[in-house]
C-alpha atoms as a PDB file:
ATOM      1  CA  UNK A   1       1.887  12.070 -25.360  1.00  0.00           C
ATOM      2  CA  UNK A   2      -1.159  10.497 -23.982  1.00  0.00           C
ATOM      3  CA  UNK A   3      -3.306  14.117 -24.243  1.00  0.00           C
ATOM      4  CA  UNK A   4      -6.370  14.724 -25.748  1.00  0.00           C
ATOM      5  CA  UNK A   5      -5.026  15.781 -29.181  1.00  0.00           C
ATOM      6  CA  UNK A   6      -8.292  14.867 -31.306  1.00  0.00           C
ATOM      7  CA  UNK A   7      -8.347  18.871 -32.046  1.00  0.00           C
ATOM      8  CA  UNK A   8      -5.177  19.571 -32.698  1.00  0.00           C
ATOM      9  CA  UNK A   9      -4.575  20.305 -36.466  1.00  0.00           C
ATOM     10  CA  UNK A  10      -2.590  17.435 -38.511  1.00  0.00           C
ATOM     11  CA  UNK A  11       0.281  19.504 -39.668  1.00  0.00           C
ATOM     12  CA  UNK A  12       0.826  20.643 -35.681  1.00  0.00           C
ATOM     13  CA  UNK A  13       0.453  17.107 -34.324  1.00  0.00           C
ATOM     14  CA  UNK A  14       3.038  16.016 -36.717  1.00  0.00           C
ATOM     15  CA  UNK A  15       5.795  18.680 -34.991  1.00  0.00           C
ATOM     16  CA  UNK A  16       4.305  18.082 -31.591  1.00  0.00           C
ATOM     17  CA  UNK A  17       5.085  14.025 -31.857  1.00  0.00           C
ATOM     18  CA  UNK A  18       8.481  15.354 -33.677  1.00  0.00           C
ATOM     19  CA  UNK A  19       9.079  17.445 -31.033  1.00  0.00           C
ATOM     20  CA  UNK A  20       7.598  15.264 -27.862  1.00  0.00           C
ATOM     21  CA  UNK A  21      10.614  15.332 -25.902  1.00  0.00           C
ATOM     22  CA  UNK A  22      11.577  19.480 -26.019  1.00  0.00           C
ATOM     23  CA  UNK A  23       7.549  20.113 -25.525  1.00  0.00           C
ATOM     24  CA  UNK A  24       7.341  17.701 -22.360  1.00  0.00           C
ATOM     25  CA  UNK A  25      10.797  19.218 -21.221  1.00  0.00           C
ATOM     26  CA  UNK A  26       9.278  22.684 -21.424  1.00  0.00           C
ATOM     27  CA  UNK A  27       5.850  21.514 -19.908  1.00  0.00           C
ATOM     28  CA  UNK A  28       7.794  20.543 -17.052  1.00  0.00           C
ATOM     29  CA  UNK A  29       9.784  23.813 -16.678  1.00  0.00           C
ATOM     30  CA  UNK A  30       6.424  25.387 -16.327  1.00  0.00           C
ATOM     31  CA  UNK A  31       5.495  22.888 -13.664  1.00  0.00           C
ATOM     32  CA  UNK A  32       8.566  23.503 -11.572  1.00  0.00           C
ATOM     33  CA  UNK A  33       7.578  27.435 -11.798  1.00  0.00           C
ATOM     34  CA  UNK A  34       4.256  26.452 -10.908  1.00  0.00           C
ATOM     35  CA  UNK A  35       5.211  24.591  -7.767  1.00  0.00           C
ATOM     36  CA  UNK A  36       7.803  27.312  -6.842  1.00  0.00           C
ATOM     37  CA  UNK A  37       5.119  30.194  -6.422  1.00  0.00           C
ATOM     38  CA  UNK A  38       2.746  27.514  -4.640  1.00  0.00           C
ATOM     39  CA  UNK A  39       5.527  27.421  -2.345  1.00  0.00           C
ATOM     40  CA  UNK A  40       6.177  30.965  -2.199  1.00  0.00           C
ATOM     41  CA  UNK A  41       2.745  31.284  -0.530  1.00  0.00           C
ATOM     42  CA  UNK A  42       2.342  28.423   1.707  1.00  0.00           C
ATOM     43  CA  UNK A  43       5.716  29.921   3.361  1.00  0.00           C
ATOM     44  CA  UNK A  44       3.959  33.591   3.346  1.00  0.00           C
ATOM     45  CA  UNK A  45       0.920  31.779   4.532  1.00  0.00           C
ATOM     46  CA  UNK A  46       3.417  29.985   7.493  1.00  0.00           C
ATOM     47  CA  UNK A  47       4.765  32.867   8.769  1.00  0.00           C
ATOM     48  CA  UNK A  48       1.872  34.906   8.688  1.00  0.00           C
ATOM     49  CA  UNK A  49       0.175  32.242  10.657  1.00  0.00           C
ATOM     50  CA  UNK A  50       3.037  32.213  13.457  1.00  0.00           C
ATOM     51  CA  UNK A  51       2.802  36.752  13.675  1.00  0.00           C
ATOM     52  CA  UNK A  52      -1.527  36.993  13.712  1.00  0.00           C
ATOM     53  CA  UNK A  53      -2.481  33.550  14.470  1.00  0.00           C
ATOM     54  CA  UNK A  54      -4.732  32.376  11.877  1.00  0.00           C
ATOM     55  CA  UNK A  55      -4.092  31.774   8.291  1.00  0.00           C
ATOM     56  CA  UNK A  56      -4.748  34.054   5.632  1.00  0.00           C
ATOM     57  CA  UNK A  57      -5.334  31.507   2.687  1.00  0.00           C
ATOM     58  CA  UNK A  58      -8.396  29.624   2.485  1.00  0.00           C
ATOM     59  CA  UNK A  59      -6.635  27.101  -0.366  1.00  0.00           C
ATOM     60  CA  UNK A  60      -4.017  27.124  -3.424  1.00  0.00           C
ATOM     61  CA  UNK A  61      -5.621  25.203  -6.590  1.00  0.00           C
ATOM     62  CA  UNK A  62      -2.723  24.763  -9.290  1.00  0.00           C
ATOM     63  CA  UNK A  63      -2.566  23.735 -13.253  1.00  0.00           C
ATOM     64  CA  UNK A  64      -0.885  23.184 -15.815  1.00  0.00           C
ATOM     65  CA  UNK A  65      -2.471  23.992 -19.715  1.00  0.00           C
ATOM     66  CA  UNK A  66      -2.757  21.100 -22.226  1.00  0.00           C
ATOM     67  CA  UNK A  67      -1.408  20.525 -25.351  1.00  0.00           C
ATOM     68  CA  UNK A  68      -4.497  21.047 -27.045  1.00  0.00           C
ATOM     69  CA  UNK A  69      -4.971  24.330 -24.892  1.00  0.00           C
ATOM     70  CA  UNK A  70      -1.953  25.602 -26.141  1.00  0.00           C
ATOM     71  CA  UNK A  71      -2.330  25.054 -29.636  1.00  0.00           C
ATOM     72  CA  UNK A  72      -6.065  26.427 -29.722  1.00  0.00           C
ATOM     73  CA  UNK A  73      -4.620  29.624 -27.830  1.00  0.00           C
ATOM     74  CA  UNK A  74      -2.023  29.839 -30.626  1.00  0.00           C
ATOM     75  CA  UNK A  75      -4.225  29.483 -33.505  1.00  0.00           C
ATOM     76  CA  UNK A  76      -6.950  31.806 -31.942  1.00  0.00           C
ATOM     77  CA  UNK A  77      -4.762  34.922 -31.773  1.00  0.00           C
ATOM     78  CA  UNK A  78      -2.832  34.114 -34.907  1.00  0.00           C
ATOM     79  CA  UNK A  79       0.613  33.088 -33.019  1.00  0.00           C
ATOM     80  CA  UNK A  80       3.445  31.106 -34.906  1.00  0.00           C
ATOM     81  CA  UNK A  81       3.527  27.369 -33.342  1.00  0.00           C
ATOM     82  CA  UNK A  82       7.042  27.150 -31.777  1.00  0.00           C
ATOM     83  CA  UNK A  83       8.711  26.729 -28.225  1.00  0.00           C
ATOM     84  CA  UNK A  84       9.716  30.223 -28.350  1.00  0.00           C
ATOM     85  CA  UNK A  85       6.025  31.453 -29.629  1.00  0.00           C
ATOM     86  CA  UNK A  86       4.692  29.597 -26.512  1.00  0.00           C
ATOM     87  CA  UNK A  87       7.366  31.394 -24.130  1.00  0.00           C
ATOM     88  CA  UNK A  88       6.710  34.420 -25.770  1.00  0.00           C
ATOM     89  CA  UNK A  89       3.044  35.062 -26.406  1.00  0.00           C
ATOM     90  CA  UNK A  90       1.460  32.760 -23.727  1.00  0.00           C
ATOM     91  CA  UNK A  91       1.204  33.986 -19.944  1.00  0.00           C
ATOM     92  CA  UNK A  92      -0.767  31.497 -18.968  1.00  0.00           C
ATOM     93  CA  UNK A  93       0.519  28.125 -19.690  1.00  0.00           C
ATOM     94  CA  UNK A  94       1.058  27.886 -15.577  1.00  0.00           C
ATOM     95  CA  UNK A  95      -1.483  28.883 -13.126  1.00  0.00           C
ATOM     96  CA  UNK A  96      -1.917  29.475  -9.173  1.00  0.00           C
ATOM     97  CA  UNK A  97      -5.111  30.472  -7.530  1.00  0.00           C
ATOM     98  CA  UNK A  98      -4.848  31.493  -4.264  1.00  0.00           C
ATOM     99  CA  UNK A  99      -7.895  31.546  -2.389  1.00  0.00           C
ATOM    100  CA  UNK A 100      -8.133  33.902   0.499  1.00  0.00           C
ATOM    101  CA  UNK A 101     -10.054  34.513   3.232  1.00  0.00           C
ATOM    102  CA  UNK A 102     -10.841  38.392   3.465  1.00  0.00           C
ATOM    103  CA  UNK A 103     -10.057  40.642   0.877  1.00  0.00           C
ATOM    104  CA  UNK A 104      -7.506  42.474   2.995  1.00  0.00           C
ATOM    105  CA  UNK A 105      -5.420  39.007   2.397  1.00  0.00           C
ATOM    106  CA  UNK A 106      -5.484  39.164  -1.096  1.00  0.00           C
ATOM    107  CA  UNK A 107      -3.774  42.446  -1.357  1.00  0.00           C
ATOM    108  CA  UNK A 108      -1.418  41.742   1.594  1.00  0.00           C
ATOM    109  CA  UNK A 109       0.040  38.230   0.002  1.00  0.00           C
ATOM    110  CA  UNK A 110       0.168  39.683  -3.484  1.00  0.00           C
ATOM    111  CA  UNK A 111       2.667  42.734  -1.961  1.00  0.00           C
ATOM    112  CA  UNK A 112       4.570  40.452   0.011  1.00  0.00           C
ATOM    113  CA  UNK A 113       5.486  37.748  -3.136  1.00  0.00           C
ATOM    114  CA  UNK A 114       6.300  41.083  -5.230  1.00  0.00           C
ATOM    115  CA  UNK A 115       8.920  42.483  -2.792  1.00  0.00           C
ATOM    116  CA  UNK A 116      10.753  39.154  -2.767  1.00  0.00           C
ATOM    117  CA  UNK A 117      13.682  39.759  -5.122  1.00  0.00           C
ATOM    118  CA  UNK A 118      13.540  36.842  -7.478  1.00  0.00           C
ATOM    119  CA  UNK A 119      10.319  37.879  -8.633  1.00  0.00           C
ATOM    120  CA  UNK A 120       9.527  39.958 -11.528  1.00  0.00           C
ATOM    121  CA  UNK A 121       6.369  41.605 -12.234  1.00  0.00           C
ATOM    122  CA  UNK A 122       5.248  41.227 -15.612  1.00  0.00           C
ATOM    123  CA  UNK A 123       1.507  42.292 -15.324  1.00  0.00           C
ATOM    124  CA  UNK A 124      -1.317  43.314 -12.493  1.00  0.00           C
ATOM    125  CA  UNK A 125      -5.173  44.094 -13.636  1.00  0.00           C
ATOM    126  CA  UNK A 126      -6.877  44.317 -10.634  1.00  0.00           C
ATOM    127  CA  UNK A 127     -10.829  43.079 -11.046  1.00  0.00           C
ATOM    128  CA  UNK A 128     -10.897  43.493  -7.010  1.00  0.00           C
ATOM    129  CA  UNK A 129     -11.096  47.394  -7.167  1.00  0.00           C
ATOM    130  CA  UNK A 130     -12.039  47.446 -10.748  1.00  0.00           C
ATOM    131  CA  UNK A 131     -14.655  44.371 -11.509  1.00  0.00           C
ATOM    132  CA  UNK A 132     -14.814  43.093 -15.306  1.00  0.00           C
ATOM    133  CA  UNK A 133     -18.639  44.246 -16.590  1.00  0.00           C
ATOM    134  CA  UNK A 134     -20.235  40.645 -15.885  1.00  0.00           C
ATOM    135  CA  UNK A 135     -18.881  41.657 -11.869  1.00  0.00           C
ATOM    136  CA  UNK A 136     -16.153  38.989 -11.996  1.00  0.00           C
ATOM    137  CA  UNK A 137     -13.614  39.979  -9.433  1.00  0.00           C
ATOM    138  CA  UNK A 138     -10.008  38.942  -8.468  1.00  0.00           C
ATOM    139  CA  UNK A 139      -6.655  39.927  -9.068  1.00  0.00           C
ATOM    140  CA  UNK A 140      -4.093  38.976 -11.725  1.00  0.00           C
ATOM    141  CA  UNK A 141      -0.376  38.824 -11.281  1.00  0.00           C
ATOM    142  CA  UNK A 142       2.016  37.782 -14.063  1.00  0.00           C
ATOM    143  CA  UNK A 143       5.103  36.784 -12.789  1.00  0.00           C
ATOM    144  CA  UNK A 144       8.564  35.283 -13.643  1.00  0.00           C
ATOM    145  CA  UNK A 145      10.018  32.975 -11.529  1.00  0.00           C
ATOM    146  CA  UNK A 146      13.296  31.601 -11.457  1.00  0.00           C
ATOM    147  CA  UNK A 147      13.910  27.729 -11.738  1.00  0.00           C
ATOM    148  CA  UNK A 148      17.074  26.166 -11.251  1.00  0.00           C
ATOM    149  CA  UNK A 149      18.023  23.327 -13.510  1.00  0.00           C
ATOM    150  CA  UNK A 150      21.441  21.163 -13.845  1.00  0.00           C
ATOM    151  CA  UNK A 151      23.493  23.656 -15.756  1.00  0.00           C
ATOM    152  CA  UNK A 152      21.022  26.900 -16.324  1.00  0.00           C
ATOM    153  CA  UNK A 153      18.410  29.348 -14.338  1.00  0.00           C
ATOM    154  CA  UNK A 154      16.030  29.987 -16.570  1.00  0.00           C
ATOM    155  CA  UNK A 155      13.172  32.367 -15.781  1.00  0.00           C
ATOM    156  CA  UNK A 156       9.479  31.087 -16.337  1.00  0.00           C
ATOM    157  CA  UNK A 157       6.077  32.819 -16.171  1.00  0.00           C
ATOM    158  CA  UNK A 158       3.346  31.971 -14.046  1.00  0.00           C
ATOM    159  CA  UNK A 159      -0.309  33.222 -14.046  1.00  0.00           C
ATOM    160  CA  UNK A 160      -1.806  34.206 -10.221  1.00  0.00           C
ATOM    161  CA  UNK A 161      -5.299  34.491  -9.706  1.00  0.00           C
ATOM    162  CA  UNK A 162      -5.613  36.129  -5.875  1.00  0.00           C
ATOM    163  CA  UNK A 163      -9.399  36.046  -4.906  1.00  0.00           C
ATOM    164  CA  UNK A 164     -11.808  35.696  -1.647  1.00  0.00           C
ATOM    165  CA  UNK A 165     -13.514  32.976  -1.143  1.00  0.00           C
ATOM    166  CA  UNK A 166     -16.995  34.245  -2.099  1.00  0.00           C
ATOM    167  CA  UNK A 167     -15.214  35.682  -5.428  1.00  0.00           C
ATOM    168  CA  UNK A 168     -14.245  31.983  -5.713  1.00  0.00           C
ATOM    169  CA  UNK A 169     -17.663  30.757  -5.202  1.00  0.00           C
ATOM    170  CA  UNK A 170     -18.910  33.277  -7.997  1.00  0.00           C
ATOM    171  CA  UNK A 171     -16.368  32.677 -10.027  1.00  0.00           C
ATOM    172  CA  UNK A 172     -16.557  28.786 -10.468  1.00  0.00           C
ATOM    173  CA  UNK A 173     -21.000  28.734 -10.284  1.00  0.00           C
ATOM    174  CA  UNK A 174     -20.522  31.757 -13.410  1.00  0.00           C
ATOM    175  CA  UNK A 175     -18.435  29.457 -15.168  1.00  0.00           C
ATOM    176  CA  UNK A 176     -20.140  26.228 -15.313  1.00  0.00           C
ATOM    177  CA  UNK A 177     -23.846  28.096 -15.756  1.00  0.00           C
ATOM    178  CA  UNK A 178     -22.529  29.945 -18.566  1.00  0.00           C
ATOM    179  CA  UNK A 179     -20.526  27.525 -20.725  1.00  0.00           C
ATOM    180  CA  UNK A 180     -22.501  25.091 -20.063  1.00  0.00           C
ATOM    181  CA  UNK A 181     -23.792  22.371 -22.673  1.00  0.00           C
ATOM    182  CA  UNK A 182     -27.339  22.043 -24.201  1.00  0.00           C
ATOM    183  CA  UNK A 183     -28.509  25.250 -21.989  1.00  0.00           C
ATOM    184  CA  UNK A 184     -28.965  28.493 -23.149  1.00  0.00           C
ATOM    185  CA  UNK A 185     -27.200  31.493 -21.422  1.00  0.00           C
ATOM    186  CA  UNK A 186     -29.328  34.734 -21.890  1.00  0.00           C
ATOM    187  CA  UNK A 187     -29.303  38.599 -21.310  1.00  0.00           C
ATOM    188  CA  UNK A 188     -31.846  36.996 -18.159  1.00  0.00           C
ATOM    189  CA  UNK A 189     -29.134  34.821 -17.040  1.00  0.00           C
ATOM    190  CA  UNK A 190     -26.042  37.342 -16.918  1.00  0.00           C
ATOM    191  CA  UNK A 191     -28.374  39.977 -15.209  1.00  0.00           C
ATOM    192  CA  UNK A 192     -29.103  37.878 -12.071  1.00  0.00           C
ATOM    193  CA  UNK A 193     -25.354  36.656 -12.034  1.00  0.00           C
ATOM    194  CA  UNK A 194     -24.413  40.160 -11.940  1.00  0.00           C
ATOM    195  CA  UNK A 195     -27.073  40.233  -8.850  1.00  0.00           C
ATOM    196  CA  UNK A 196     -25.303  37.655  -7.370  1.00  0.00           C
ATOM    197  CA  UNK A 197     -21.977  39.241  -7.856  1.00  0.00           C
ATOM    198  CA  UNK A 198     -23.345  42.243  -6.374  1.00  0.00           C
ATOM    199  CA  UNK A 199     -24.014  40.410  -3.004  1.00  0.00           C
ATOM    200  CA  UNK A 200     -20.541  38.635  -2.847  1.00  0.00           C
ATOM    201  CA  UNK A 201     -19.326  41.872  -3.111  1.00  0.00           C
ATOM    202  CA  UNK A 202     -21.296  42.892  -0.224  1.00  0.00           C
ATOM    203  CA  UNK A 203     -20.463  39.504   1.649  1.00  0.00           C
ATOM    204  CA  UNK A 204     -17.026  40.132   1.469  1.00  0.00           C
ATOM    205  CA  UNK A 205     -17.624  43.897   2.747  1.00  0.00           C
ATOM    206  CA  UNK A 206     -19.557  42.701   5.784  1.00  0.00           C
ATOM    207  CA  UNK A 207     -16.892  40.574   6.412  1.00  0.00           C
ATOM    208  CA  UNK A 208     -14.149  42.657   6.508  1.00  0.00           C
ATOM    209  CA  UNK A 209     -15.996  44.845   8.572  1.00  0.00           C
ATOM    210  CA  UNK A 210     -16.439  42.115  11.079  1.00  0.00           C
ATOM    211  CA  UNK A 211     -12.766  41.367  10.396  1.00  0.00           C
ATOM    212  CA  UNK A 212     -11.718  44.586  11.740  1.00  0.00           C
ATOM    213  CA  UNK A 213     -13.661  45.067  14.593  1.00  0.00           C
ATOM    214  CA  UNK A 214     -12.218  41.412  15.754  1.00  0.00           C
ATOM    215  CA  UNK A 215      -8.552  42.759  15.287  1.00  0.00           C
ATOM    216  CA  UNK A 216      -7.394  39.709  13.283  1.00  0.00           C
END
């Protein structure tokens, strides 16, 4: 279990190298769900190439959560440590962004994964139509996916982050200025991000304006 586990509390290190096997066999359940939705979309993204002639995702980023991740998540919101704790209360443990290229896209991919009929819809909170207060935008799909293993299906969540690529842009610049080290992140600093969310809103307006005029 090469992992940064530096962090991880004695008392859960000692079940985690007990349990090394189960919690790398569940890791890679998770990373066969993972790999199923990114190919879920690059077949959407196939087809809707071949019908409109162009593509309508930019890029598909993927990952998987640490150890350490997990266990901070855990403690932090006061969740028993066990494989069926991590099932349970974690939604996240497997994520897909999808990167799109108009904001049309993002609503049109995000329909067509939840009509297919081995995918359940756990939870949607759409920051598109509804931005978060610091203007973050995107939308969030919780799914369960079905992976096929030697003798079992067995149904795994994924997280999906569906975004443009100037939410994108935002998104990842906000990040790093805000968390991070050795500079200070004031009330100065989250207005003019929330400027700066303001015109990739307006980016992403223009451009679907353009978008339709250009029938694509």
């Amino acid at each position: 279990m090469a992992e940064k586990i530096n962090s991880i509390p004695s008392d859960m290190l000692d079940w985690l190298q007990e349990k090394s096997i189960d919690m790398q066999r569940l890791m890679t359940y998770y990373k066969c769900a993972m790999l199923e939705v990114e190919t879920k979309f690059k077949v959407l993204d196939a087809q809707y190439s071949l019908q409109h002639d162009r593509n309508p995702i930019n890029s598909i980023k993927t990952r998987l959560k640490s150890f350490s991740s997990i266990v901070e998540k855990l403690e932090r919101r006061g969740f028993p440590f066990s494989f069926e704790s991590v099932e349970h209360n974690l939604n996240d443990i497997a994520g897909v962004r999808v990167i799109c290229s108009f904001v049309e896209d993002v609503y049109t991919l995000a329909d067509a994964l939840l009509s297919q009929d081995d995918v359940q819809l756990i939870e949607r909170k759409d920051y598109v139509n509804d931005p978060k207060g610091n203007g973050y935008r995107s939308l969030h799909l919780i799914v369960a996916v079905p992976i096929f293993l030697e003798n079992e299906k067995r149904m795994m969540k994924v997280e999906i982050q569906l975004r443009t690529i100037a939410m994108d842009c935002w998104a990842s610049l906000e990040h790093q200025l805000r968390y991070k080290k050795d500079y200070e992140f004031t009330d100065d600093s989250a207005a003019k991000l929330y400027e700066c969310a303001l015109l990739s809103m307006k980016l992403d307006s223009i451009m679907d304006e353009l978008r339709e005029k250009s029938n694509i």
